[in-house]
PDB file of N, CA and C in Angstrom:
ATOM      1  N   UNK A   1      39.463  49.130 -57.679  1.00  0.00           N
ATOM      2  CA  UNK A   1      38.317  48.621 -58.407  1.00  0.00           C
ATOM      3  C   UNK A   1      37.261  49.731 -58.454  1.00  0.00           C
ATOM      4  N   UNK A   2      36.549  49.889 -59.591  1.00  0.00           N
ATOM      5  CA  UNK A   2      35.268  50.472 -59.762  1.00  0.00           C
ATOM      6  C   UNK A   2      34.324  50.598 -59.359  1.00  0.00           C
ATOM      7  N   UNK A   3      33.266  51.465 -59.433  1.00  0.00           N
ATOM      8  CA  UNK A   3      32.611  51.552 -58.555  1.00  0.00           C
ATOM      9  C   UNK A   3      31.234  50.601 -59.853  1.00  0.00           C
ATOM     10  N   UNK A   4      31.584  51.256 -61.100  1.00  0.00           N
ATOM     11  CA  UNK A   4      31.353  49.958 -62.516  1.00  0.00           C
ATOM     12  C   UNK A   4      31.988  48.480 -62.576  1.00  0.00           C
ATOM     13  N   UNK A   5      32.847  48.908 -62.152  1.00  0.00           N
ATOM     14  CA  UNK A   5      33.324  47.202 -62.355  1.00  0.00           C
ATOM     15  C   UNK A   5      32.849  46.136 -60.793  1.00  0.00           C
ATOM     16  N   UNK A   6      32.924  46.470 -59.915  1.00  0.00           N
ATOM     17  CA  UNK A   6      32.022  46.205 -58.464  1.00  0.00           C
ATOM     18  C   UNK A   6      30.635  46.034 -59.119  1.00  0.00           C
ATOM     19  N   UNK A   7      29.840  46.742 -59.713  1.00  0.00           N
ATOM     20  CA  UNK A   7      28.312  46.476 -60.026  1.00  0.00           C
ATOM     21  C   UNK A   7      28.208  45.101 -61.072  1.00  0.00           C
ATOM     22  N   UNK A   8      29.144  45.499 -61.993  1.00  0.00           N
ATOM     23  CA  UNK A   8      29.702  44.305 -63.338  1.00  0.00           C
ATOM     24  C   UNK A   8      29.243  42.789 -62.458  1.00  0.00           C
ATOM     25  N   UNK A   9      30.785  42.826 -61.508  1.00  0.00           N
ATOM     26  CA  UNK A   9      30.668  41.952 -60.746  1.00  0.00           C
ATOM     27  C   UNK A   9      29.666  41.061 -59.887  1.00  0.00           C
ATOM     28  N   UNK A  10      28.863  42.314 -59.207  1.00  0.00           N
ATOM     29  CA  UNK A  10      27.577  41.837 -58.461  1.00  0.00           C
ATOM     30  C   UNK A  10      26.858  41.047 -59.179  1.00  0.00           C
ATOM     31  N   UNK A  11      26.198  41.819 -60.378  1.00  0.00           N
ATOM     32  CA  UNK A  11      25.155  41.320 -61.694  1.00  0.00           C
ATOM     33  C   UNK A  11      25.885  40.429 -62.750  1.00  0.00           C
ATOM     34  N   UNK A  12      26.867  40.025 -62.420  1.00  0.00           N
ATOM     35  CA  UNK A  12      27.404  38.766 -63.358  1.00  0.00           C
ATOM     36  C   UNK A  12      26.605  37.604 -62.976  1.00  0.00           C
ATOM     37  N   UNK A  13      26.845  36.902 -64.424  1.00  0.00           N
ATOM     38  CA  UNK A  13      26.159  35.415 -64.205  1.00  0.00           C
ATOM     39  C   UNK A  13      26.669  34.701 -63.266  1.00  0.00           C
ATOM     40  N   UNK A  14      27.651  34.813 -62.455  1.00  0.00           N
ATOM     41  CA  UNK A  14      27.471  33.716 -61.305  1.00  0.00           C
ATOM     42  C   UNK A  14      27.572  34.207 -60.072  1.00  0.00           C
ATOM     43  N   UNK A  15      26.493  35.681 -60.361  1.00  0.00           N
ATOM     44  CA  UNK A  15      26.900  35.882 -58.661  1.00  0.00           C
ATOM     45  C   UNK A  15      25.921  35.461 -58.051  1.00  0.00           C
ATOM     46  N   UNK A  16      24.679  34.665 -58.263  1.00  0.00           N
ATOM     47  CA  UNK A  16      23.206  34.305 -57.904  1.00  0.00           C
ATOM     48  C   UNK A  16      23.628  32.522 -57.492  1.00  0.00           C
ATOM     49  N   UNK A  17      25.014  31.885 -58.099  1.00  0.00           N
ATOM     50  CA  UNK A  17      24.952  30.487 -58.152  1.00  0.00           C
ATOM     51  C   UNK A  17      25.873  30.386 -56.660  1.00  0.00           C
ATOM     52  N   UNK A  18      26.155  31.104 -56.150  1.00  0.00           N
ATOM     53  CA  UNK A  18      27.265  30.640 -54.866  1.00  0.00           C
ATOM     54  C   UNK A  18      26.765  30.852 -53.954  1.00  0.00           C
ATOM     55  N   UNK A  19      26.499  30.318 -52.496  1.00  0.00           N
ATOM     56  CA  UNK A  19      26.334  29.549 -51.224  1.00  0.00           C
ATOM     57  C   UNK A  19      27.340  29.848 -50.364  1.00  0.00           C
ATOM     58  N   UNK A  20      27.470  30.877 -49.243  1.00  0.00           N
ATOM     59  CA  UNK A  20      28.475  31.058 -48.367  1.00  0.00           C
ATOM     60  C   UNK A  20      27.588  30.837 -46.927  1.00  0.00           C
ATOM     61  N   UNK A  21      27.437  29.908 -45.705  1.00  0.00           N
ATOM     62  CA  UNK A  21      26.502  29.503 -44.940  1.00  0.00           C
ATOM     63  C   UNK A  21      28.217  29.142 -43.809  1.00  0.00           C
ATOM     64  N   UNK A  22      27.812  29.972 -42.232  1.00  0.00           N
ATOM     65  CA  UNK A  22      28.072  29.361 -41.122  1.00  0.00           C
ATOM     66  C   UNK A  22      27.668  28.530 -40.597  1.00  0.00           C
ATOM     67  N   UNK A  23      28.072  27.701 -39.829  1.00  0.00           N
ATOM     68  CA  UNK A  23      28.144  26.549 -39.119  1.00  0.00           C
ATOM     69  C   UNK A  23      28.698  26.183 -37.699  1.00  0.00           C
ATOM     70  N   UNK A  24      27.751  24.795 -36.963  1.00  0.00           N
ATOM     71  CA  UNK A  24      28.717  24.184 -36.116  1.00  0.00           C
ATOM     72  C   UNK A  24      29.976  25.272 -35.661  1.00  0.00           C
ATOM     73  N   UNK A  25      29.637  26.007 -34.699  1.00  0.00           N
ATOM     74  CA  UNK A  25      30.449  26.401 -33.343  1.00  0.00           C
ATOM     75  C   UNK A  25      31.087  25.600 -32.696  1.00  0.00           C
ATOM     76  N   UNK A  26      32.254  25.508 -32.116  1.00  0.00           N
ATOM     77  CA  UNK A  26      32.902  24.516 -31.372  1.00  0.00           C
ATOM     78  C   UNK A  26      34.145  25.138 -30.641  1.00  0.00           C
ATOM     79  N   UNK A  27      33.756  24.645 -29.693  1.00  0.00           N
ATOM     80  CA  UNK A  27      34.869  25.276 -28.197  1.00  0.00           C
ATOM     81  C   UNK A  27      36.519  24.357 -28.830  1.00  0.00           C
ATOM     82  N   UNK A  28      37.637  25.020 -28.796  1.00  0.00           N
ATOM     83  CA  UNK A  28      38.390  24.356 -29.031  1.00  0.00           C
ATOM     84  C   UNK A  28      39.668  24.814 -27.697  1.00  0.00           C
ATOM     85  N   UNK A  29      40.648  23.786 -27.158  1.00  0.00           N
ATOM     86  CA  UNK A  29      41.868  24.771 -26.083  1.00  0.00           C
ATOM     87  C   UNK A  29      43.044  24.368 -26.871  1.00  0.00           C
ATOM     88  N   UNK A  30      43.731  25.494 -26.477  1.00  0.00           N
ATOM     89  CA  UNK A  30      45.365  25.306 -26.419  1.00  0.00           C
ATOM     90  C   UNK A  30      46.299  25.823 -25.602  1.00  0.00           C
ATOM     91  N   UNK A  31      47.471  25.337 -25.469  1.00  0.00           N
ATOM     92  CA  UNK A  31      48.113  26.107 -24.625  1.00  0.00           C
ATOM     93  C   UNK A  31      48.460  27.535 -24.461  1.00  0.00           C
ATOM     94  N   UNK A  32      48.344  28.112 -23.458  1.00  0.00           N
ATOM     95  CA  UNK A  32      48.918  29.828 -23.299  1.00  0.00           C
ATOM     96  C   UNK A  32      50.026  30.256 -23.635  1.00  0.00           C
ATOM     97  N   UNK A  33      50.110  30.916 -24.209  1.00  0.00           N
ATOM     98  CA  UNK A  33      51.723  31.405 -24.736  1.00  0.00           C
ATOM     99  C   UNK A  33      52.430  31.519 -23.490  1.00  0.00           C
ATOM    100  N   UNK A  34      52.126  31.397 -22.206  1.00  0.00           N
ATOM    101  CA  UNK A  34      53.273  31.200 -21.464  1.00  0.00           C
ATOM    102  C   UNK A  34      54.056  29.732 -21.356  1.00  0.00           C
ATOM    103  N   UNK A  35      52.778  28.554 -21.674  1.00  0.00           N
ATOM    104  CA  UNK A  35      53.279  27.196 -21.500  1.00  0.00           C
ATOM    105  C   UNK A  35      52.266  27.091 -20.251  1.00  0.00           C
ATOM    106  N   UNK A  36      52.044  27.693 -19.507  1.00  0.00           N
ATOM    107  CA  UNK A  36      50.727  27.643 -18.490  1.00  0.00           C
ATOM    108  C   UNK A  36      49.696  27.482 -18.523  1.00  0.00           C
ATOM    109  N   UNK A  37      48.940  25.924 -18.643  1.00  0.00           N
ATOM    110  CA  UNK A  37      47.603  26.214 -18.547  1.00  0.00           C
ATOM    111  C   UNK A  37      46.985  26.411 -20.201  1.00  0.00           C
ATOM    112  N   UNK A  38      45.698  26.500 -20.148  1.00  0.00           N
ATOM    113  CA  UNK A  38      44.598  26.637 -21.452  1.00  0.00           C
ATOM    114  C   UNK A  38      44.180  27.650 -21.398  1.00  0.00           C
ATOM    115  N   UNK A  39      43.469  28.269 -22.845  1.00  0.00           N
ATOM    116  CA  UNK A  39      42.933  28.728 -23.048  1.00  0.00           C
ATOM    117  C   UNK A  39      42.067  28.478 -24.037  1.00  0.00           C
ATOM    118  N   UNK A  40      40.667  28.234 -24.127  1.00  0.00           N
ATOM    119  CA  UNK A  40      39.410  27.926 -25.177  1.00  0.00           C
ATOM    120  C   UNK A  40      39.336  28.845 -25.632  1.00  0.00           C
ATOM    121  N   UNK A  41      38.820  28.766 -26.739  1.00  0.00           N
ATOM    122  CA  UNK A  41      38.392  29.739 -28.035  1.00  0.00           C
ATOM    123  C   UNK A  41      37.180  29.165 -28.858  1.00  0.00           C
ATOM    124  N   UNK A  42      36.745  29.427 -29.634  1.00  0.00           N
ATOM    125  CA  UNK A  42      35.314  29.786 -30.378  1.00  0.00           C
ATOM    126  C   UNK A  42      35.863  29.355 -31.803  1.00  0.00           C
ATOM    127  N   UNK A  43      35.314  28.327 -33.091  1.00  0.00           N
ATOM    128  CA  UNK A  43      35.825  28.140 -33.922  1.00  0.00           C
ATOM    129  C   UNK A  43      34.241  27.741 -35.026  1.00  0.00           C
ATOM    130  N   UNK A  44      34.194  28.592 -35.979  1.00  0.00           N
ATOM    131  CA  UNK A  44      32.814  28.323 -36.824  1.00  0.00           C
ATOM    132  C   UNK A  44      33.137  27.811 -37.649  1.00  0.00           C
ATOM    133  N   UNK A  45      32.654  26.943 -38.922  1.00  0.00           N
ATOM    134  CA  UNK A  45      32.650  26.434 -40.061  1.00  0.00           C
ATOM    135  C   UNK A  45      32.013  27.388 -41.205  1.00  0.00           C
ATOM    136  N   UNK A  46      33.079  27.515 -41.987  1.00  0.00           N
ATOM    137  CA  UNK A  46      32.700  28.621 -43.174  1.00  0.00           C
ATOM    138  C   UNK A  46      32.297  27.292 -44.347  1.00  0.00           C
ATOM    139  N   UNK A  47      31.100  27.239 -45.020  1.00  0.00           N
ATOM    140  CA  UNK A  47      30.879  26.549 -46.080  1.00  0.00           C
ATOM    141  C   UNK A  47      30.550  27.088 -47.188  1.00  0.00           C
ATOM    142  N   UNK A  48      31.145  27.066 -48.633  1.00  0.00           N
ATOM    143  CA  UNK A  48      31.267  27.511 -49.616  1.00  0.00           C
ATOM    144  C   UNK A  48      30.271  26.313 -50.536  1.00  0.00           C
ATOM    145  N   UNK A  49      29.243  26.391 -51.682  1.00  0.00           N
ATOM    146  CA  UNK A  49      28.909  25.354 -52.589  1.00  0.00           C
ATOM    147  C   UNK A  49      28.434  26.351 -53.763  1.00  0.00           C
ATOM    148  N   UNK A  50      28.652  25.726 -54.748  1.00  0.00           N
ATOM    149  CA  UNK A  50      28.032  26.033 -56.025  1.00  0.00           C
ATOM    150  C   UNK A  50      27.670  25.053 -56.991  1.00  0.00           C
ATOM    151  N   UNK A  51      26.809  25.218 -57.645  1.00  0.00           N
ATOM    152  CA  UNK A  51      25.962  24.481 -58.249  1.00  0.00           C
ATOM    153  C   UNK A  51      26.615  23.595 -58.783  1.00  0.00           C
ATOM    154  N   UNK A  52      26.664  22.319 -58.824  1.00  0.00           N
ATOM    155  CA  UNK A  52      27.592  20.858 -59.563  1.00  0.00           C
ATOM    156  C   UNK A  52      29.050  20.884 -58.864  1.00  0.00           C
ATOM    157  N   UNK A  53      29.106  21.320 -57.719  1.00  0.00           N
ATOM    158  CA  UNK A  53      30.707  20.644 -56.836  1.00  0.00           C
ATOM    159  C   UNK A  53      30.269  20.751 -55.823  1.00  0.00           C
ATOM    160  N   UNK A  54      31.323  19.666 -55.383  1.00  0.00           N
ATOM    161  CA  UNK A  54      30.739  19.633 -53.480  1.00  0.00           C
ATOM    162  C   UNK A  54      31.140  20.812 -52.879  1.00  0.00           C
ATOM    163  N   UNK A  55      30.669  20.595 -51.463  1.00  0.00           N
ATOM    164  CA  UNK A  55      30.761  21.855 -50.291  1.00  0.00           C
ATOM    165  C   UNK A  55      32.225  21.894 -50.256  1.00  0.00           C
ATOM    166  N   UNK A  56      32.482  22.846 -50.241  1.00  0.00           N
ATOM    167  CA  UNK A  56      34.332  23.001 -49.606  1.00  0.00           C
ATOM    168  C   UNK A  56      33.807  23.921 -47.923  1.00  0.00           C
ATOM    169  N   UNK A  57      34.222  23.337 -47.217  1.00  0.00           N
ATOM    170  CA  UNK A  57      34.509  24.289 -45.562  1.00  0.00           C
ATOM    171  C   UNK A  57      35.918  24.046 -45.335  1.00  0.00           C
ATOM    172  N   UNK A  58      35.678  25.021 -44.292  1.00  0.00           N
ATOM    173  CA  UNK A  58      36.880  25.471 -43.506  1.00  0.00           C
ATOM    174  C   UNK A  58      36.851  25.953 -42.570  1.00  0.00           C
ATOM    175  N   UNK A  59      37.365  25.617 -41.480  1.00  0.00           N
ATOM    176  CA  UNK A  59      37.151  26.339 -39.813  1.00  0.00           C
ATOM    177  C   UNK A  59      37.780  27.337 -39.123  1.00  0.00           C
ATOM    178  N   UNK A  60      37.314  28.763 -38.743  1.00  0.00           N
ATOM    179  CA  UNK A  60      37.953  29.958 -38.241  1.00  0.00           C
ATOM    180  C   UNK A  60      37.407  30.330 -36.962  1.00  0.00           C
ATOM    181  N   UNK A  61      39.045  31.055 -35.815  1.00  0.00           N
ATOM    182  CA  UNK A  61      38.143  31.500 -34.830  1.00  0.00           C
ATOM    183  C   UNK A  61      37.723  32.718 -35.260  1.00  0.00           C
ATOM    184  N   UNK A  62      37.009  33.413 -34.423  1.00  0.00           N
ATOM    185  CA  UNK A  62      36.174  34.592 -34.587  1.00  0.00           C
ATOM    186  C   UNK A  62      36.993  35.963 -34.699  1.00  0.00           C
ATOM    187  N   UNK A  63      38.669  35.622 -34.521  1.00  0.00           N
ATOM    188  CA  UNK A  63      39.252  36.661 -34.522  1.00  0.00           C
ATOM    189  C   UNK A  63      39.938  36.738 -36.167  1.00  0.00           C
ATOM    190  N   UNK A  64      39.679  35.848 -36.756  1.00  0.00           N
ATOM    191  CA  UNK A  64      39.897  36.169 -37.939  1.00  0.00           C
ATOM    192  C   UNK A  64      38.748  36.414 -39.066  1.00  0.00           C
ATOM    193  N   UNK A  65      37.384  35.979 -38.345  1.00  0.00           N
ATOM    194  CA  UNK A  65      36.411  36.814 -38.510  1.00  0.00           C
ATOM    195  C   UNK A  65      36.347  38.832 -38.703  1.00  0.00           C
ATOM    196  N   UNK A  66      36.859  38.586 -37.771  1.00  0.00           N
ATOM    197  CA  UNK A  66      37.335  40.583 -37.657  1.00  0.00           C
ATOM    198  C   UNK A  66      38.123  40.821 -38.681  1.00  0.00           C
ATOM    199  N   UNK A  67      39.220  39.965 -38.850  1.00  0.00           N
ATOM    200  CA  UNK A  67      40.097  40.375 -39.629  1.00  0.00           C
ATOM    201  C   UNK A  67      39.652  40.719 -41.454  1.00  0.00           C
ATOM    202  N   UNK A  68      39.052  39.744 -41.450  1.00  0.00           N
ATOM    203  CA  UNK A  68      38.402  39.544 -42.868  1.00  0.00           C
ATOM    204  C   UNK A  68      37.061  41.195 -43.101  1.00  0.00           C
ATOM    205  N   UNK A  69      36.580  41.236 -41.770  1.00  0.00           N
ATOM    206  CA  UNK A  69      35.456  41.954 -41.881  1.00  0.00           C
ATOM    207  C   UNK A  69      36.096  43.420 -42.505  1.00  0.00           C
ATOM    208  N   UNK A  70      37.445  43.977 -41.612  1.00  0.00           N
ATOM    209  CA  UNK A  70      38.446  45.069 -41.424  1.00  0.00           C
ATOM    210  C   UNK A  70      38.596  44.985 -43.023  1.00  0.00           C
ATOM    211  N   UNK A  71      39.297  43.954 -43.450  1.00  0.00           N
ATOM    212  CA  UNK A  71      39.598  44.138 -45.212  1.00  0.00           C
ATOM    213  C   UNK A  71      38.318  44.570 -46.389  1.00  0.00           C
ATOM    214  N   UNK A  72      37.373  44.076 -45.906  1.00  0.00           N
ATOM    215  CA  UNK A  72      36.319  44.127 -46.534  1.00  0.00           C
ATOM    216  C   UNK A  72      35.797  45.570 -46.196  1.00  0.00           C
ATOM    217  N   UNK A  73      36.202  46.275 -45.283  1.00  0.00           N
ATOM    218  CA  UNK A  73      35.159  47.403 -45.126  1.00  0.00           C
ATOM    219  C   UNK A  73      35.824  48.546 -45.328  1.00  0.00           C
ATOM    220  N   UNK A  74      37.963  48.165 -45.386  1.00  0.00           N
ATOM    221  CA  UNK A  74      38.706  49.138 -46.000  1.00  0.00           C
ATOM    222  C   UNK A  74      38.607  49.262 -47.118  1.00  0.00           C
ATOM    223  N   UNK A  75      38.128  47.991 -47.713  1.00  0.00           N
ATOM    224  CA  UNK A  75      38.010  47.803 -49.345  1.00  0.00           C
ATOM    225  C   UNK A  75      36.680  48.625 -49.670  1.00  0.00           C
ATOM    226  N   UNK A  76      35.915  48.319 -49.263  1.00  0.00           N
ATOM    227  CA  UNK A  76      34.126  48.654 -50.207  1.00  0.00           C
ATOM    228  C   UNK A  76      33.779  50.170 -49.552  1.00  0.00           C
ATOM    229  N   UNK A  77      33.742  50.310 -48.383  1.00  0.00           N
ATOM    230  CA  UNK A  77      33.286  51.749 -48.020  1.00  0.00           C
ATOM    231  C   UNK A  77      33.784  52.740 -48.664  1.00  0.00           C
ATOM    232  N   UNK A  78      34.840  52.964 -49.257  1.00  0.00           N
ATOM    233  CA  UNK A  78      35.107  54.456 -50.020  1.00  0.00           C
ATOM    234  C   UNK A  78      34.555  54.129 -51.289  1.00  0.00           C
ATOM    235  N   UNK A  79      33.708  52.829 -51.481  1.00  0.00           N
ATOM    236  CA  UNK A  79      33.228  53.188 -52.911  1.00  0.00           C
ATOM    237  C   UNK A  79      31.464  53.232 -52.206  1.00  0.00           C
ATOM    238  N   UNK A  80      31.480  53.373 -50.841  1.00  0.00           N
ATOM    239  CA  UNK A  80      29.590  53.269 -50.844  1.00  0.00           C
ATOM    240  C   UNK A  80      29.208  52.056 -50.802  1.00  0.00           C
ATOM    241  N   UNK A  81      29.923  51.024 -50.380  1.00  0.00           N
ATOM    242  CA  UNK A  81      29.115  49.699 -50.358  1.00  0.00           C
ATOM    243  C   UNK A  81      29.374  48.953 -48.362  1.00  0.00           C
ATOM    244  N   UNK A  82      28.442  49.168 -47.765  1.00  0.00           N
ATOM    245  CA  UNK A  82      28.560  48.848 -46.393  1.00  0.00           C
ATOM    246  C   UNK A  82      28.481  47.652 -46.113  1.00  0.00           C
ATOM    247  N   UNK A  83      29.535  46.983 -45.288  1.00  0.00           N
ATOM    248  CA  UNK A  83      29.496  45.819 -44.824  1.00  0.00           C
ATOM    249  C   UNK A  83      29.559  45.573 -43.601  1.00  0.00           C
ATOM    250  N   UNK A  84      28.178  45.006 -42.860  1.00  0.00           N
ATOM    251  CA  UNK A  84      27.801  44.504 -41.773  1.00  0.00           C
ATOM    252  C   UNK A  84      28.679  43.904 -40.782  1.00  0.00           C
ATOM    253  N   UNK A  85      28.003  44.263 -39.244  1.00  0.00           N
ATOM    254  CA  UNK A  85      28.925  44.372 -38.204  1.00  0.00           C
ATOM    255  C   UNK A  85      28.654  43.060 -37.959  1.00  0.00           C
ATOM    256  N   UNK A  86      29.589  42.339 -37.264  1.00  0.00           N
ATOM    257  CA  UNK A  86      29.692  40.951 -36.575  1.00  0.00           C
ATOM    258  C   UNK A  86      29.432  41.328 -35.366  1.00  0.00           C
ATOM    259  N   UNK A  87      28.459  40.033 -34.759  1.00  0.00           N
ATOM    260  CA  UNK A  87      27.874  40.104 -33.559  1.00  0.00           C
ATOM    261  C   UNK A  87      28.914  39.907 -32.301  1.00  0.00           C
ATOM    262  N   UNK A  88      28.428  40.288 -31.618  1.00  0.00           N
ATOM    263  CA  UNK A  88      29.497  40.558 -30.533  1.00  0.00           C
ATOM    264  C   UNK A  88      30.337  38.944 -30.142  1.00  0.00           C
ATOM    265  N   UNK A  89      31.099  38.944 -29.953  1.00  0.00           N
ATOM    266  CA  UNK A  89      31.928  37.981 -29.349  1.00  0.00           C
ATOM    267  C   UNK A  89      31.483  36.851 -28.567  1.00  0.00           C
ATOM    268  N   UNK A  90      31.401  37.674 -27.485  1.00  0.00           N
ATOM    269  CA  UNK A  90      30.681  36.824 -25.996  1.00  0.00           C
ATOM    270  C   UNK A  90      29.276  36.244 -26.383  1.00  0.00           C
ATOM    271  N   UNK A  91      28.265  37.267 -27.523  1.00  0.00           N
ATOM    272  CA  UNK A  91      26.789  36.608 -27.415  1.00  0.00           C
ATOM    273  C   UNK A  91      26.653  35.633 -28.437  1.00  0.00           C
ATOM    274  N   UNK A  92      27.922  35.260 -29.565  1.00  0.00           N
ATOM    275  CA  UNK A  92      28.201  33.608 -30.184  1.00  0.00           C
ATOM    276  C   UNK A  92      28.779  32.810 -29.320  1.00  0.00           C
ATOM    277  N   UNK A  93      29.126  33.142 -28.548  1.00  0.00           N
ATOM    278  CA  UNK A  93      29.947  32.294 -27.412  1.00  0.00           C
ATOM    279  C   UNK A  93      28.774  31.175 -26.230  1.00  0.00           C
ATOM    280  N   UNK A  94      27.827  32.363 -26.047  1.00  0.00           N
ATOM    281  CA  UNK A  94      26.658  31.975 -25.534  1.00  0.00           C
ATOM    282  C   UNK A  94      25.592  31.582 -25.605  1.00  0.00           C
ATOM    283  N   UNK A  95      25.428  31.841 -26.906  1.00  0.00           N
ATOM    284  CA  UNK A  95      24.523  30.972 -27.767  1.00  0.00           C
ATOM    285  C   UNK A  95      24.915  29.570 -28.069  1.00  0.00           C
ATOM    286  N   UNK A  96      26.116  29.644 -28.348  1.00  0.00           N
ATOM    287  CA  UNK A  96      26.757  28.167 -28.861  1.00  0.00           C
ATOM    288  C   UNK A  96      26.583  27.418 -27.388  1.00  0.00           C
ATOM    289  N   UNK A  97      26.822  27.388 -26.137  1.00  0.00           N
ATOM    290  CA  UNK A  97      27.002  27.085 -24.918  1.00  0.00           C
ATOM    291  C   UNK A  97      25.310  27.069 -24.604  1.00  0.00           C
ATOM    292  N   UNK A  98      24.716  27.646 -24.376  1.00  0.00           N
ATOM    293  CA  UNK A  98      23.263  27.898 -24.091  1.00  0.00           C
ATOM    294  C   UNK A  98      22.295  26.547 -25.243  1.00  0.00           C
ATOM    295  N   UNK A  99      22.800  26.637 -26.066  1.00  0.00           N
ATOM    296  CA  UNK A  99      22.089  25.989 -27.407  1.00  0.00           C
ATOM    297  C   UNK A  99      20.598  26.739 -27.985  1.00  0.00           C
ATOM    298  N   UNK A 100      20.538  27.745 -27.190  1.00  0.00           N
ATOM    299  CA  UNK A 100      18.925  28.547 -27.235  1.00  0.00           C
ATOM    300  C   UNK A 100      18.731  28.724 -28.928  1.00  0.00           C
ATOM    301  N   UNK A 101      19.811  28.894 -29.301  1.00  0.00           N
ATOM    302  CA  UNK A 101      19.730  29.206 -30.707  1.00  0.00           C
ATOM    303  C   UNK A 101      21.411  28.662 -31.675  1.00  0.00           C
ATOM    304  N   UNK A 102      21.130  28.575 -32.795  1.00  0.00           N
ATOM    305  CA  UNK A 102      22.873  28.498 -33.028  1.00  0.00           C
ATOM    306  C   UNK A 102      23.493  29.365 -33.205  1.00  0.00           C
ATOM    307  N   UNK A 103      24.443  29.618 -33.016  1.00  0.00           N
ATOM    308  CA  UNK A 103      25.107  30.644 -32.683  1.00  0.00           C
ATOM    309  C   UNK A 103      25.687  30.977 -34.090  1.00  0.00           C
ATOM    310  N   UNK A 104      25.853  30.296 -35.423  1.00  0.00           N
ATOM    311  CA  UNK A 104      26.097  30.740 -36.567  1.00  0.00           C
ATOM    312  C   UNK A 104      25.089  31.288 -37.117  1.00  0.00           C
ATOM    313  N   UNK A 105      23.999  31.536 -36.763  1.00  0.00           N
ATOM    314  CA  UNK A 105      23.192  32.179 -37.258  1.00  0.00           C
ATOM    315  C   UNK A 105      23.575  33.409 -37.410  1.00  0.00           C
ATOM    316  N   UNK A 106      23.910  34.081 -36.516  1.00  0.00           N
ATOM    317  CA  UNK A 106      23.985  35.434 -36.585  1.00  0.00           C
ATOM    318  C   UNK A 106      25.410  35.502 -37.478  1.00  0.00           C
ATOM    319  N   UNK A 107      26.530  34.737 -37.393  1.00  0.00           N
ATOM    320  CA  UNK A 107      27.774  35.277 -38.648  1.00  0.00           C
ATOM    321  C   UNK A 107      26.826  34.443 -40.199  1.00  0.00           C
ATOM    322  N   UNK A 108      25.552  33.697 -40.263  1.00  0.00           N
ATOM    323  CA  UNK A 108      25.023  34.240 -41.702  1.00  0.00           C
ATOM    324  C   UNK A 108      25.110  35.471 -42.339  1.00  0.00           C
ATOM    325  N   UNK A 109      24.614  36.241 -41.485  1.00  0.00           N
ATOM    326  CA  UNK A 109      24.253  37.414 -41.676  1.00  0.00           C
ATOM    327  C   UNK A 109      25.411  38.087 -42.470  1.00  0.00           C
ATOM    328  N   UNK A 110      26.367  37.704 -42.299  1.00  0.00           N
ATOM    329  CA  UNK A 110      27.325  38.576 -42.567  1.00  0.00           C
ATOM    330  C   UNK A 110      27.977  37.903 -44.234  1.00  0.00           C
ATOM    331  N   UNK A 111      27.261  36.932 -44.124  1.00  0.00           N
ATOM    332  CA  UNK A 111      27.960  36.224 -45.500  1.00  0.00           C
ATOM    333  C   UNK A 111      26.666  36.434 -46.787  1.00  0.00           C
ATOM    334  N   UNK A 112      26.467  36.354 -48.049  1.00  0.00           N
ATOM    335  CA  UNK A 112      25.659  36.211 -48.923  1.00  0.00           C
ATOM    336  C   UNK A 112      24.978  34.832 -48.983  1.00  0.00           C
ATOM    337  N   UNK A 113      23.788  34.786 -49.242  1.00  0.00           N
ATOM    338  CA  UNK A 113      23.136  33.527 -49.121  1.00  0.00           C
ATOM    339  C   UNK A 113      22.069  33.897 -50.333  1.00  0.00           C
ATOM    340  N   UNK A 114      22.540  32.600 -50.854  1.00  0.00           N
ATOM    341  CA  UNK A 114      20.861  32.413 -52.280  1.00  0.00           C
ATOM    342  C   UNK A 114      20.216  32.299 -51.318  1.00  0.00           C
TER     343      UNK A 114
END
């Protein structure tokens, strides 16, 4: 893709109408790949809306957070377009647990918001 057709894109008519917003953190367990015991994990709500349809979400742990971030930054950086680091692991983990703040706040950051 272009480094013209990427701008096209940005400044198209509907790139101002879409809503990408984190959510609701939630501890989830499953079993250990040995069959031994649990292990909890970290799971956010990705919510998508645009103007005249409902919200569509969907729930990810944080390791496919990375994953998505990795595609996005193999993709856009050789054309000059930087995409923001995800907050560390442990300090959504602790926020969500603490309640001091929500802990999706900080993966906003990483999504576009009208």
């Amino acid at each position: 893709m272009s480094l013209e057709a990427i701008q096209q894109w940005l400044e198209g008519p509907g790139s101002q109408s879409v809503s990408i917003w984190c959510a609701d953190p939630e501890t989830s367990t499953e079993k250990s790949s040995l069959g031994i015991g649990q292990k909890s994990f970290q799971t956010y709500r990705v919510l998508y809306k645009q103007p005249g349809r409902d919200i569509v979400s969907v729930r990810h742990r944080y390791s496919e957070f990375e994953g998505v971030r990795k595609n996005l930054r193999d993709r856009y950086l050789p054309l000059g377009i930087l995409v923001p680091s995800l907050p560390p692991k442990n300090s959504l983990t602790a926020m969500a647990i603490n309640a001091t703040m929500s802990a999706s706040n900080k993966l906003d950051t990483f999504f576009i918001k009208e």
